[in-house]
Structure formats: C-alpha cells, structure tokens
C-alpha atoms as a PDB file:
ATOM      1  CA  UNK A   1      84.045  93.439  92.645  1.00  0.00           C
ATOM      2  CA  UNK A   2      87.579  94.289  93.711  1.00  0.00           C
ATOM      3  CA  UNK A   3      89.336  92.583  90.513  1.00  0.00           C
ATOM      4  CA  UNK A   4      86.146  94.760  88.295  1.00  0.00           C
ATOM      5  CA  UNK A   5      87.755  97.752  90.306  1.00  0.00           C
ATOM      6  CA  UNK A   6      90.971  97.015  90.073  1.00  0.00           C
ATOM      7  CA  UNK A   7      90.621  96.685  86.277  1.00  0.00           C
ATOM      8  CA  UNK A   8      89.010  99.843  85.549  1.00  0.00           C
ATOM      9  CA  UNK A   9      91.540 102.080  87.251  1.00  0.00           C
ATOM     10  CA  UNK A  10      94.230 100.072  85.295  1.00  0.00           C
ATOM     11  CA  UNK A  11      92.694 101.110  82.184  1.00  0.00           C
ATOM     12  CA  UNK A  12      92.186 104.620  83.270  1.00  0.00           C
ATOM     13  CA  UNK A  13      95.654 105.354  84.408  1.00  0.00           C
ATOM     14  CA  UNK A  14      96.259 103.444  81.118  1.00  0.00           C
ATOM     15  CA  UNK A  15      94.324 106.046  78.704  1.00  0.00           C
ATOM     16  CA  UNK A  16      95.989 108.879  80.597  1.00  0.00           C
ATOM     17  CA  UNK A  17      99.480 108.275  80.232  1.00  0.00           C
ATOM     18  CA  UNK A  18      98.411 107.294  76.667  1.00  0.00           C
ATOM     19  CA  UNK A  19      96.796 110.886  76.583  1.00  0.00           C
ATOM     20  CA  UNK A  20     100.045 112.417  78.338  1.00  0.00           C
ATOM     21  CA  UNK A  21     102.032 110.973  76.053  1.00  0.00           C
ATOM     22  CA  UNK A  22     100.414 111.195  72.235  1.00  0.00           C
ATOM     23  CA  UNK A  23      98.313 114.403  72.959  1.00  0.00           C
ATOM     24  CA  UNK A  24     101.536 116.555  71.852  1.00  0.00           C
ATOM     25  CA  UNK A  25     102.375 114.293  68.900  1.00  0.00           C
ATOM     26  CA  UNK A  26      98.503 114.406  68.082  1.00  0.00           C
ATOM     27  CA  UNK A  27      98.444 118.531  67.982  1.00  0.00           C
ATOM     28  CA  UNK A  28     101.727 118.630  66.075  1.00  0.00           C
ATOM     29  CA  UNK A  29      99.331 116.537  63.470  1.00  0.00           C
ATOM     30  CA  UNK A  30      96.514 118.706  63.450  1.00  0.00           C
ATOM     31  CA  UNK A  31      98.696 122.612  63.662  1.00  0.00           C
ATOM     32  CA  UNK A  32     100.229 120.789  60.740  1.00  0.00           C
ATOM     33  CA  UNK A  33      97.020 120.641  58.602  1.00  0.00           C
ATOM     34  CA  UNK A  34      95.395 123.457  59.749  1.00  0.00           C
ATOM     35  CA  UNK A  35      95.473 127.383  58.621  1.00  0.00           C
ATOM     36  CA  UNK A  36      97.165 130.390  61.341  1.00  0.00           C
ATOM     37  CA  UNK A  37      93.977 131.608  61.848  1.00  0.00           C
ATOM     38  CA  UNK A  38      92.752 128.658  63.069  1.00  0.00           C
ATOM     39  CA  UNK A  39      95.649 127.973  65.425  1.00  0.00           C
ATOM     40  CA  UNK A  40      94.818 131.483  66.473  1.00  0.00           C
ATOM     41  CA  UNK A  41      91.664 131.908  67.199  1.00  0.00           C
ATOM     42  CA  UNK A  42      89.932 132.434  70.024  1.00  0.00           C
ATOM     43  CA  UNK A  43      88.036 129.700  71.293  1.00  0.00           C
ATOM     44  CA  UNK A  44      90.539 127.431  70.183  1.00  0.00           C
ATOM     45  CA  UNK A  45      89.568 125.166  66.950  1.00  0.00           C
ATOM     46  CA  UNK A  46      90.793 121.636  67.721  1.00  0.00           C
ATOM     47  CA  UNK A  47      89.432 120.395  64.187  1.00  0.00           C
ATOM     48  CA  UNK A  48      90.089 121.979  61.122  1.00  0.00           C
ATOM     49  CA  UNK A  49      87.268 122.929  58.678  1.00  0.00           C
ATOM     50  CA  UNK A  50      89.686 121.734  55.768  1.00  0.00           C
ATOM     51  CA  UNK A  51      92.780 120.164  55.402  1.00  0.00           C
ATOM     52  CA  UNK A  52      95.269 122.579  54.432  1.00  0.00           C
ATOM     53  CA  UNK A  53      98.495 120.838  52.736  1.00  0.00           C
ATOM     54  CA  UNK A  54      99.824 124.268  51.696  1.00  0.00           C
ATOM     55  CA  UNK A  55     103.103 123.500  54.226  1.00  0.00           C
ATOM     56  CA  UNK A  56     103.695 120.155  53.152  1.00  0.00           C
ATOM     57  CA  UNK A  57     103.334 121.711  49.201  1.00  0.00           C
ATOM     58  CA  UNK A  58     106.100 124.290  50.150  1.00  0.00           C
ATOM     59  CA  UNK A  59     108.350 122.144  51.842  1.00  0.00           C
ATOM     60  CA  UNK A  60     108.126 119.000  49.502  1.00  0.00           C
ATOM     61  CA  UNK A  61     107.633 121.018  46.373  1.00  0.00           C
ATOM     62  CA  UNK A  62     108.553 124.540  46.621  1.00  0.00           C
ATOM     63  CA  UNK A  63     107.294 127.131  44.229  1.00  0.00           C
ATOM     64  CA  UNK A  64     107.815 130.962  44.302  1.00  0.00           C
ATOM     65  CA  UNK A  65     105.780 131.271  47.547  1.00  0.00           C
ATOM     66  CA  UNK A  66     107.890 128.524  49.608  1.00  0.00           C
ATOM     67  CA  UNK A  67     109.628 130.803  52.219  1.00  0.00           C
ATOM     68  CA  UNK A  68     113.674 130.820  52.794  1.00  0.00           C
ATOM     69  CA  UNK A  69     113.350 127.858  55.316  1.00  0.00           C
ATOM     70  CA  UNK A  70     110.932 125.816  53.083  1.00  0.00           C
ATOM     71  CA  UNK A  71     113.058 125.758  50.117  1.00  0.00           C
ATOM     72  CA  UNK A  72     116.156 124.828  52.476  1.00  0.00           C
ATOM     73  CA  UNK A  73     114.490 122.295  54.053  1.00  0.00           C
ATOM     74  CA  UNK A  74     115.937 119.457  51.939  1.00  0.00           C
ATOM     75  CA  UNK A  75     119.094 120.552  51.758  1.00  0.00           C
ATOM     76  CA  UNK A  76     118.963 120.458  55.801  1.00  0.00           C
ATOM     77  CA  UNK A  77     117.552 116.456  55.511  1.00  0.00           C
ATOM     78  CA  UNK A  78     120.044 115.478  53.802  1.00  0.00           C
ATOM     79  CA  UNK A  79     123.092 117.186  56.375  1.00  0.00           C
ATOM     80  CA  UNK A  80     121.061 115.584  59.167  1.00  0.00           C
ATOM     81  CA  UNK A  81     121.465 112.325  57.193  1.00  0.00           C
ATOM     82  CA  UNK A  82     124.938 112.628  56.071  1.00  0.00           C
ATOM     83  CA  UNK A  83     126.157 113.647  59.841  1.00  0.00           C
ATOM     84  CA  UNK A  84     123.737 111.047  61.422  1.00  0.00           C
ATOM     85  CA  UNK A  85     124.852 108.432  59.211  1.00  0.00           C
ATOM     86  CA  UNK A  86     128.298 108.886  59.814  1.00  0.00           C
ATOM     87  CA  UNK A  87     128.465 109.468  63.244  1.00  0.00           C
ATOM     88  CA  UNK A  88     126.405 106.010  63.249  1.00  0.00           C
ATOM     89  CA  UNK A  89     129.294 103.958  61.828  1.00  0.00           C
ATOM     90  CA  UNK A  90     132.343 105.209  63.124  1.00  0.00           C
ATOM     91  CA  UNK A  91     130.764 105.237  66.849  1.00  0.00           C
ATOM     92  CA  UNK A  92     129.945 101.317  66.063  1.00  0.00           C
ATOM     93  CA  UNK A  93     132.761 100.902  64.037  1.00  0.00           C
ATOM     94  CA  UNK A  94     135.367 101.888  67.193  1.00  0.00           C
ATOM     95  CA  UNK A  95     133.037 101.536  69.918  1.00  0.00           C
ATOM     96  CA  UNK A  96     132.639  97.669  68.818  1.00  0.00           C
ATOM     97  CA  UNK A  97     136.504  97.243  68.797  1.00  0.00           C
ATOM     98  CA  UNK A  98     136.584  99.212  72.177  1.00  0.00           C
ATOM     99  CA  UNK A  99     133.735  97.654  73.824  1.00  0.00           C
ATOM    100  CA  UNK A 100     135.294  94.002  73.494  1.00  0.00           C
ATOM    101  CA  UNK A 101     138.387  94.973  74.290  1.00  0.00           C
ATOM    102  CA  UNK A 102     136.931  95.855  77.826  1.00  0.00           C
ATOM    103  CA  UNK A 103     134.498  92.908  78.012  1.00  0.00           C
ATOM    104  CA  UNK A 104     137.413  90.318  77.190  1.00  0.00           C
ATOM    105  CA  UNK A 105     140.858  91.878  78.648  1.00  0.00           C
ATOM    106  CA  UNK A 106     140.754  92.713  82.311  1.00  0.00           C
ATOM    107  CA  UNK A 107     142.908  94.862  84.428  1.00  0.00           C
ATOM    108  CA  UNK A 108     142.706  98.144  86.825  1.00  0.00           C
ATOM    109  CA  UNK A 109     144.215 100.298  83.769  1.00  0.00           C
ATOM    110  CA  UNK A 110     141.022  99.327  81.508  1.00  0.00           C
ATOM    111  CA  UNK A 111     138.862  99.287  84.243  1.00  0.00           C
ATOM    112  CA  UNK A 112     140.166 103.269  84.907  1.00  0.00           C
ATOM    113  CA  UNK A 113     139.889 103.854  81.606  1.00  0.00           C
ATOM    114  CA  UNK A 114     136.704 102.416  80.949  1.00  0.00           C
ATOM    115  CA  UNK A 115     135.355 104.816  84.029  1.00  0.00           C
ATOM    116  CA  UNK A 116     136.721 107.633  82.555  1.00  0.00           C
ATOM    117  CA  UNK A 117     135.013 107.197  79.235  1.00  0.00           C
ATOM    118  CA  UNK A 118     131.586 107.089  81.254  1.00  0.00           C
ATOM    119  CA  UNK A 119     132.508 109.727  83.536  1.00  0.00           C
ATOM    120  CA  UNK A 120     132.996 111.920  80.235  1.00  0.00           C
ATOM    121  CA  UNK A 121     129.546 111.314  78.884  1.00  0.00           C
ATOM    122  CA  UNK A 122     128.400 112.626  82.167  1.00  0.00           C
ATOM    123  CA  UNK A 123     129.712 116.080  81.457  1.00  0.00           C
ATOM    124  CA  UNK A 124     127.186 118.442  80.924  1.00  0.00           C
ATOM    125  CA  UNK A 125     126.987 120.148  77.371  1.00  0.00           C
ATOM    126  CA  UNK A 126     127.062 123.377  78.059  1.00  0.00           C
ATOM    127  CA  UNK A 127     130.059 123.099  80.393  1.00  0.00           C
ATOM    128  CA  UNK A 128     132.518 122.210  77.528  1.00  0.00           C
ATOM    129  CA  UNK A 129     130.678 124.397  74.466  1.00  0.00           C
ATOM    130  CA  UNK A 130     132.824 127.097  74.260  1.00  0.00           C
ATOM    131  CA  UNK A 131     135.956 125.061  74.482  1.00  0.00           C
ATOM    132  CA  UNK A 132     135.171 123.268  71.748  1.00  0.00           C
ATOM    133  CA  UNK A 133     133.874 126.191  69.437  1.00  0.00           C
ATOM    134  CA  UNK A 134     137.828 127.512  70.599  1.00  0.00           C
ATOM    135  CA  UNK A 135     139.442 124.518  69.445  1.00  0.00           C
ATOM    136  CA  UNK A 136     137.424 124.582  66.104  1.00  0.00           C
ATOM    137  CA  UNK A 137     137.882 128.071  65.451  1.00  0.00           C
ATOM    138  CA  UNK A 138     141.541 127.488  65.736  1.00  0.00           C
ATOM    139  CA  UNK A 139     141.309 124.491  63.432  1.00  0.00           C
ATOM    140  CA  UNK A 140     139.186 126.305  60.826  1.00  0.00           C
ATOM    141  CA  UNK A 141     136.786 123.710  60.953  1.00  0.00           C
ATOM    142  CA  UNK A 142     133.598 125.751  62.035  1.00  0.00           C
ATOM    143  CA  UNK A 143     130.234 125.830  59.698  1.00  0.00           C
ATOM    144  CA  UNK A 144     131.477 122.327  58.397  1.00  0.00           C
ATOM    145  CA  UNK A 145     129.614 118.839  58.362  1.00  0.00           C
ATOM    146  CA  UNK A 146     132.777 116.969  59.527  1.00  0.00           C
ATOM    147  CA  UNK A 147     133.231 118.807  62.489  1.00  0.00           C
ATOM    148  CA  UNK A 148     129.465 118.246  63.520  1.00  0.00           C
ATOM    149  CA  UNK A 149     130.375 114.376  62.904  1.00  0.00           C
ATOM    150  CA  UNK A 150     133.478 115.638  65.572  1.00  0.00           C
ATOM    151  CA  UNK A 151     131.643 116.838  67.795  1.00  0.00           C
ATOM    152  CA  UNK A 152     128.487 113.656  67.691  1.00  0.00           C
ATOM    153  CA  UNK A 153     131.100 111.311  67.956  1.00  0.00           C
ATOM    154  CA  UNK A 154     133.015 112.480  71.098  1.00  0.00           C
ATOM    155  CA  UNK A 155     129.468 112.714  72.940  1.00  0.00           C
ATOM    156  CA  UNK A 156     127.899 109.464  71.583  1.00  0.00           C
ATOM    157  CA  UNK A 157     131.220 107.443  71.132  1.00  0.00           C
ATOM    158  CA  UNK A 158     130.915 106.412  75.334  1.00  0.00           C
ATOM    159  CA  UNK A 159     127.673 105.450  75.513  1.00  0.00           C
ATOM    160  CA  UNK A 160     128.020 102.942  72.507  1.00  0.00           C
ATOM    161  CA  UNK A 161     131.065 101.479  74.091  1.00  0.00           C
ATOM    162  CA  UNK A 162     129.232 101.233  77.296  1.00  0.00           C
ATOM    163  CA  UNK A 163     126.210  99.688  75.813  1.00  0.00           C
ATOM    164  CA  UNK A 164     127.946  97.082  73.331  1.00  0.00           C
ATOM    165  CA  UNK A 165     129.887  96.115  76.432  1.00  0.00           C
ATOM    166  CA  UNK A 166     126.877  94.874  78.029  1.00  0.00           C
ATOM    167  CA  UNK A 167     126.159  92.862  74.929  1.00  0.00           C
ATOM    168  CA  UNK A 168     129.485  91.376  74.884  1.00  0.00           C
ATOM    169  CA  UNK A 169     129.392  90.215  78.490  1.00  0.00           C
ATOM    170  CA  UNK A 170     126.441  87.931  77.531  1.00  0.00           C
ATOM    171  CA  UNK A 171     128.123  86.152  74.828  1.00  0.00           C
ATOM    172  CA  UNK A 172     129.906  82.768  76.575  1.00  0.00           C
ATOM    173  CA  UNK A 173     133.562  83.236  76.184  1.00  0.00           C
ATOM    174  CA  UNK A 174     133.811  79.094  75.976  1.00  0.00           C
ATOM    175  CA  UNK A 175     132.395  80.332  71.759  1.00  0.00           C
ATOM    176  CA  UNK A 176     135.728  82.322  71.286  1.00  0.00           C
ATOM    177  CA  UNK A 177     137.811  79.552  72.668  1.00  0.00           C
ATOM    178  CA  UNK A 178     136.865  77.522  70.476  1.00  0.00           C
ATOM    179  CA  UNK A 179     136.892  79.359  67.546  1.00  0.00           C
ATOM    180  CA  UNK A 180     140.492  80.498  68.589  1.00  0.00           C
ATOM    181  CA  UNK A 181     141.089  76.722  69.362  1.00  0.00           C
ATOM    182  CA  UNK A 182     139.907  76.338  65.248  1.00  0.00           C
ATOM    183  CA  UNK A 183     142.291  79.448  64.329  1.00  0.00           C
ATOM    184  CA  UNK A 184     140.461  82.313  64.156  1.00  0.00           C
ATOM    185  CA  UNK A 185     142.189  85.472  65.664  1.00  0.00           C
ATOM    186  CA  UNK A 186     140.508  87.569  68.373  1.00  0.00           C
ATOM    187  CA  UNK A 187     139.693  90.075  65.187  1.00  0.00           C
ATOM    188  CA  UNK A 188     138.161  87.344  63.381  1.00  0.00           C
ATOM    189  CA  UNK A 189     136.264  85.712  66.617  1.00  0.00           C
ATOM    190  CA  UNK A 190     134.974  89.437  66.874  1.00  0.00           C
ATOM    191  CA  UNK A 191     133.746  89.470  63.802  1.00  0.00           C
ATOM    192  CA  UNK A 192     132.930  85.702  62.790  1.00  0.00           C
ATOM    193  CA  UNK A 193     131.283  84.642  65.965  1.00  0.00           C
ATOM    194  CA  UNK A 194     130.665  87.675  68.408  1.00  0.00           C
ATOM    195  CA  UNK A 195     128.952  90.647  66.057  1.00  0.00           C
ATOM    196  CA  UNK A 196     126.673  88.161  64.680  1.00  0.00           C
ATOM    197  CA  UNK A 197     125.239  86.932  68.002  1.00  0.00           C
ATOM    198  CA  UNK A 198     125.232  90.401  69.401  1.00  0.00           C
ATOM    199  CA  UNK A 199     123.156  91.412  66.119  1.00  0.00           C
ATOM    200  CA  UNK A 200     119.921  92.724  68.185  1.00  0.00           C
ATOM    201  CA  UNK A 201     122.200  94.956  70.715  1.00  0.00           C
ATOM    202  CA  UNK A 202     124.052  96.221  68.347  1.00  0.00           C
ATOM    203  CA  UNK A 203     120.895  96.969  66.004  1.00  0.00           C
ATOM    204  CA  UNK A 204     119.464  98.923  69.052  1.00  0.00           C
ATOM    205  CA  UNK A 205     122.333 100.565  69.473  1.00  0.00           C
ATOM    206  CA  UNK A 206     123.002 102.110  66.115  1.00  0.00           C
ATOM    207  CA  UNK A 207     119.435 102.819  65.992  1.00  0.00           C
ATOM    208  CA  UNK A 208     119.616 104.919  69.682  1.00  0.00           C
ATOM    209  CA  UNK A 209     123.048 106.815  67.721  1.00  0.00           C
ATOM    210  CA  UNK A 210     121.225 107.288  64.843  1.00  0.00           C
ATOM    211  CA  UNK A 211     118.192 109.000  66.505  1.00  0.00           C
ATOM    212  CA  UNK A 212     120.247 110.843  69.201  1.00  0.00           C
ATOM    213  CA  UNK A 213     122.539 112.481  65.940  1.00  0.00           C
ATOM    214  CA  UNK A 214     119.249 113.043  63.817  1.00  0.00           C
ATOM    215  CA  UNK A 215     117.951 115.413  66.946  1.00  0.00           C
ATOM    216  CA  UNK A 216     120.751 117.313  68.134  1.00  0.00           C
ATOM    217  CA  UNK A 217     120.063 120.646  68.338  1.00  0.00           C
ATOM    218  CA  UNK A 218     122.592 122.334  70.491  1.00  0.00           C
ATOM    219  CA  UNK A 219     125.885 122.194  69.067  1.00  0.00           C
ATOM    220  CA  UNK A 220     124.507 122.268  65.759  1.00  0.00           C
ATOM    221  CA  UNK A 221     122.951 125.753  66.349  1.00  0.00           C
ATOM    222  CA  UNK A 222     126.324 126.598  68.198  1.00  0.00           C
ATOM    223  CA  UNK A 223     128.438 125.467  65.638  1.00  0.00           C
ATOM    224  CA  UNK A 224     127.122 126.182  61.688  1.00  0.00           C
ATOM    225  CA  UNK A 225     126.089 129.299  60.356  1.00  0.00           C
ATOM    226  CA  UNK A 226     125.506 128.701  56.547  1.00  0.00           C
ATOM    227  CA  UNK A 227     122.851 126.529  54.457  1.00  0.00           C
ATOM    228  CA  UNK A 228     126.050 124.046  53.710  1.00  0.00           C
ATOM    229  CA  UNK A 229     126.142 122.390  56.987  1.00  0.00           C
ATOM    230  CA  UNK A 230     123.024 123.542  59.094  1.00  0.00           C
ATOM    231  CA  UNK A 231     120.912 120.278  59.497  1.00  0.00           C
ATOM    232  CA  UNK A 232     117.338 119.476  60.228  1.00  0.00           C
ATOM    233  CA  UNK A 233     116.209 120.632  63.831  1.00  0.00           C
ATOM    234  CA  UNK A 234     118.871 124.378  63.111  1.00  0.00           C
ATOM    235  CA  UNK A 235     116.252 124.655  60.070  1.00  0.00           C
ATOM    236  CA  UNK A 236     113.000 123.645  61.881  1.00  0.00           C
ATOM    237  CA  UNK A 237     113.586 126.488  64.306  1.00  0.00           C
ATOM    238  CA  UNK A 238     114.302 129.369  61.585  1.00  0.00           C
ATOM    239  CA  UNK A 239     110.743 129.125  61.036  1.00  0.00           C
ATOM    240  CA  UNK A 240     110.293 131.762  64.015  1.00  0.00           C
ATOM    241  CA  UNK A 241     111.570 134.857  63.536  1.00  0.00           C
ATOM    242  CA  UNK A 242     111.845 138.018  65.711  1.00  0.00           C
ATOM    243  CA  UNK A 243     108.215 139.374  63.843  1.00  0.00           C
ATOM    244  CA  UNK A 244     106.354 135.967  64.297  1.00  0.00           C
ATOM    245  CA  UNK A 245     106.193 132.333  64.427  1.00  0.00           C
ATOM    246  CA  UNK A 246     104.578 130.288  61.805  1.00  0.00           C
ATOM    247  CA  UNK A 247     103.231 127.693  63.448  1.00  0.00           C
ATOM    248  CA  UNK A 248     101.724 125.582  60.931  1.00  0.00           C
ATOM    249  CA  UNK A 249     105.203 125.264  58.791  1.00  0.00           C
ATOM    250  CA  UNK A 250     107.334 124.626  61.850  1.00  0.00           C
ATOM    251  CA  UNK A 251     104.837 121.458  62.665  1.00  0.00           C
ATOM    252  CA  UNK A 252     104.810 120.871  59.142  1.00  0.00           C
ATOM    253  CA  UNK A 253     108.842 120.405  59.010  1.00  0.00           C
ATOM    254  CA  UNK A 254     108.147 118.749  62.382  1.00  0.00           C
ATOM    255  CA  UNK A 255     106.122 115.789  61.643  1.00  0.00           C
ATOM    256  CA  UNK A 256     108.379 115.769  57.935  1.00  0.00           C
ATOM    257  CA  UNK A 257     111.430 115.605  60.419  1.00  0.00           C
ATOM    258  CA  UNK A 258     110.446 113.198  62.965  1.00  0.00           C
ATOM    259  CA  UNK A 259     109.066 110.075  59.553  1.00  0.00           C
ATOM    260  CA  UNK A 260     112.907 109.026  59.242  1.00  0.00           C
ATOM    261  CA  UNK A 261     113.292 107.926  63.175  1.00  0.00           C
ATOM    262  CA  UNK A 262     110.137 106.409  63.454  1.00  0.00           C
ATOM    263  CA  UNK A 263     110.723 104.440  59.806  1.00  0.00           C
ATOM    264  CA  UNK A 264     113.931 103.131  61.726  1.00  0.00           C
ATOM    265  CA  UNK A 265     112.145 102.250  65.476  1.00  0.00           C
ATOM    266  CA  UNK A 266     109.361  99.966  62.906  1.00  0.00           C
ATOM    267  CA  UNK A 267     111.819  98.584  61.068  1.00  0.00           C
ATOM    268  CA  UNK A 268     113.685  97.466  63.766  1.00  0.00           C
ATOM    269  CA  UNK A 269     111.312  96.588  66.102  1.00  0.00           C
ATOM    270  CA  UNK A 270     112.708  93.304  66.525  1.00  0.00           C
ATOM    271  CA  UNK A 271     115.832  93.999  67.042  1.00  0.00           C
ATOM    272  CA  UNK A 272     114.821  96.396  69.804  1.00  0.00           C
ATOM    273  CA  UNK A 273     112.908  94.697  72.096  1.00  0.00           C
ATOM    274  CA  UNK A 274     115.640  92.230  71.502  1.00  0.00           C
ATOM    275  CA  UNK A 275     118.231  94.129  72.500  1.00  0.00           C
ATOM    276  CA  UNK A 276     116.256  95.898  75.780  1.00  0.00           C
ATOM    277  CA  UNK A 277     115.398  92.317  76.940  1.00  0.00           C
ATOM    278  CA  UNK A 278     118.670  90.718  76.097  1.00  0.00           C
ATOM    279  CA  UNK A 279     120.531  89.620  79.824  1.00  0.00           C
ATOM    280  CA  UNK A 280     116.551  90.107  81.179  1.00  0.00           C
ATOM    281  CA  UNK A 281     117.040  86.299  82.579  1.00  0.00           C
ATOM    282  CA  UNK A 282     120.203  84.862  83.438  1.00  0.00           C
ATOM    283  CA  UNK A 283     120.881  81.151  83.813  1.00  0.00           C
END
C-alpha cells in the first residue's frame, strides 16, 4: 500500500511540474492561433473556434496588411543569426585555446587570472551598461552588428573558458604525452587528440553560446536603434506599442523565434546529455 502511495504522489508532483513548466509554452501555442477577441474576452476562451494563421501569413509572407514589425521580422532572424553565429565561434575559437592553457599550465598567475575571468562574468549587466554604450559611442560603433558580437563575446567569452576547462581536466594528460612523445606540438595535441575527445562538451557548449546570443535582449535594446542591426527578441517586443499590444503577433514571432534553439537542443541531444554527464563518475 505504501509503495501504491508512494507512486501516485510521484506521478502527481510529476504532472505538476510538467504543468508548471509547459503550461506557458502551451498558451504561447494557442494566443498564437487564435483571434484578439478571443484572447480578450471575457470568460476566457482557452480553445479557439478556428485556427487563425493570419500572424504566421504576415510574418512568413507579408502582403500589404503585414504591419512594420511583421515585414521586419526576417530581416531581424537573420541579425540574430549572424551575431549568434559569430559570437559562437570566436567564444570557442579563443575560449578553447584559453581553456587548455589553464587546464595544462599551472601557476598562481593563471590561477589569478583564471579567477578574474569568472569573477567578471559575475558582474551584473546593468552595472557596466552605460560604460559600455560610452566606450561605443566614442568608437562610433553603436547601431552596428559587430559591436553586438563585442559586446556577446565579452559576457559569454568566461563562461566558455570555464566550461571547456572542465572538459579538458577529464582528458588523461598520459594521451598528450604521447602524442608529443610522436611529435605533435601542444597546438596540434589540442587539436589532433584533445578537441576530438572533448567533442560532446564542447557541442554543449556552443550550443548553451548559441542559445544564450539568440535571446539576449538587453544590450541589444540598449545598443541598436535601426532595422540594420536590431535582432530577433528587439523586434518581438515592437509588437506593443504605447496604444496596444497585439498579442496574437507577438506569440506568433514568439513560437517563430524560439524553432531555431529547439532545432539545435534535438539535434544535439546527444551531445548534451553527453556533455552534462561527462566527469558524472570518476575512476
């Protein structure tokens, strides 16, 4: 009796964080496919009588009743790709060369340094936002796509290094040795012998910069002011203004926003649960 008990409060508490969890995602569905009125009305409808597609037509398709934001909407996927794609590399590309230089070389100056990178990813946003518009500003740089990738990179740069680190530590140095031994330089053991065991952390990882760059909000509403380098989640919220909100099309360019990450978490799937389990069990 205790063990029938025992399971049926396990599956409760299961289906309510389920619940907790997809009931947001599963309205962002529905306001998507449903008409104002019946997001406004009063009881609420949680079903729509018919499946209205007229958002997805104006964002996907256009036509001379596609608002401002609708027809921009593209144009706003692809700077959230460009800036997401490149902030991806170059934060793998040096935090890769950075991270096994701390996993390999040891000594109090790395070990400072290596702090100070984490301490710096610490810093709340806010705190350093109008230093950095300053130093843009001054650089004539502002309402640009490379200075988003700036700006992504010095935030996400330290937690890549910190994370491939941990996947570095795993890999037996005795492998290096003996590639050195062979002679490979410690470029070439990074690259020959290190990367490719590493594969699922480092998947995870670019996948976790990726997302994290595809999402950012903040200093990309701080930051860019014209259609040339405003990207996805800037765009998503012009479909409020100061006279109303239109609901439907901001879930609309919601749910069109959010396909790209979650094509990228089912791709990778493998790589991970890979990567969150790698170091799990030690021995």
């Amino acid at each position: 009796m205790k063990k029938i008990l025992y399971r049926i409060l396990l599956y409760f508490m299961v289906a309510v964080i389920l619940i907790w969890i997809l009931a947001p995602y599963a309205w962002l569905v529905i306001s998507s496919l449903s008409t104002k009125a019946e997001l406004i009305s009063v009881p609420l409808r949680w079903i729509p009588k018919k499946i209205n597609l007229e958002g997805y037509k104006q964002i996907l398709l256009g036509g001379k009743f596609a608002t401002r934001a609708a027809r921009d909407f593209k144009k706003g996927a692809l700077n959230s790709l460009l800036v997401a794609t490149f902030v991806t590399l170059i934060c793998m590309g040096a935090g890769s060369l950075a991270a096994f230089s701390f996993s390999r070389f040891r000594s109090k100056l790395l070990n400072m340094t290596f702090l100070s990178i984490l301490l710096s990813y610490m810093l709340p946003p806010i705190s350093i936002a109008i230093p950095i518009y300053i130093i843009l500003s001054r650089l004539h740089i502002l309402d640009n796509i490379g200075s988003l990738v700036f700006v992504y990179c010095s935030f996400n740069l330290p937690i890549a290094v910190w994370f491939m680190k941990e996947f570095f530590d795993e890999i037996p140095v005795d492998l290096e040795e003996a590639a050195q031994i062979d002679g490979c330089s410690k470029l070439k053991t990074l690259w020959k012998i290190v990367m490719p065991l590493s594969t699922p952390g480092l998947a995870s990882t670019a996948i976790f910069l990726f997302v994290v760059s595809w999402n950012e909000f903040f200093f990309a509403l701080l930051y860019t002011t014209t259609l040339a380098s405003k990207t996805l989640p800037v765009l998503v919220g012009e479909f409020s203004s100061k006279i109303a909100v239109d609901y439907v099309m901001m879930s609309t360019a919601g749910i069109l926003a959010g396909i790209p990450p979650v094509i990228m978490a089912v791709v990778f799937q493998k790589y991970i649960v890979q990567g969150l389990t790698a170091g799990a069990v030690k021995g």
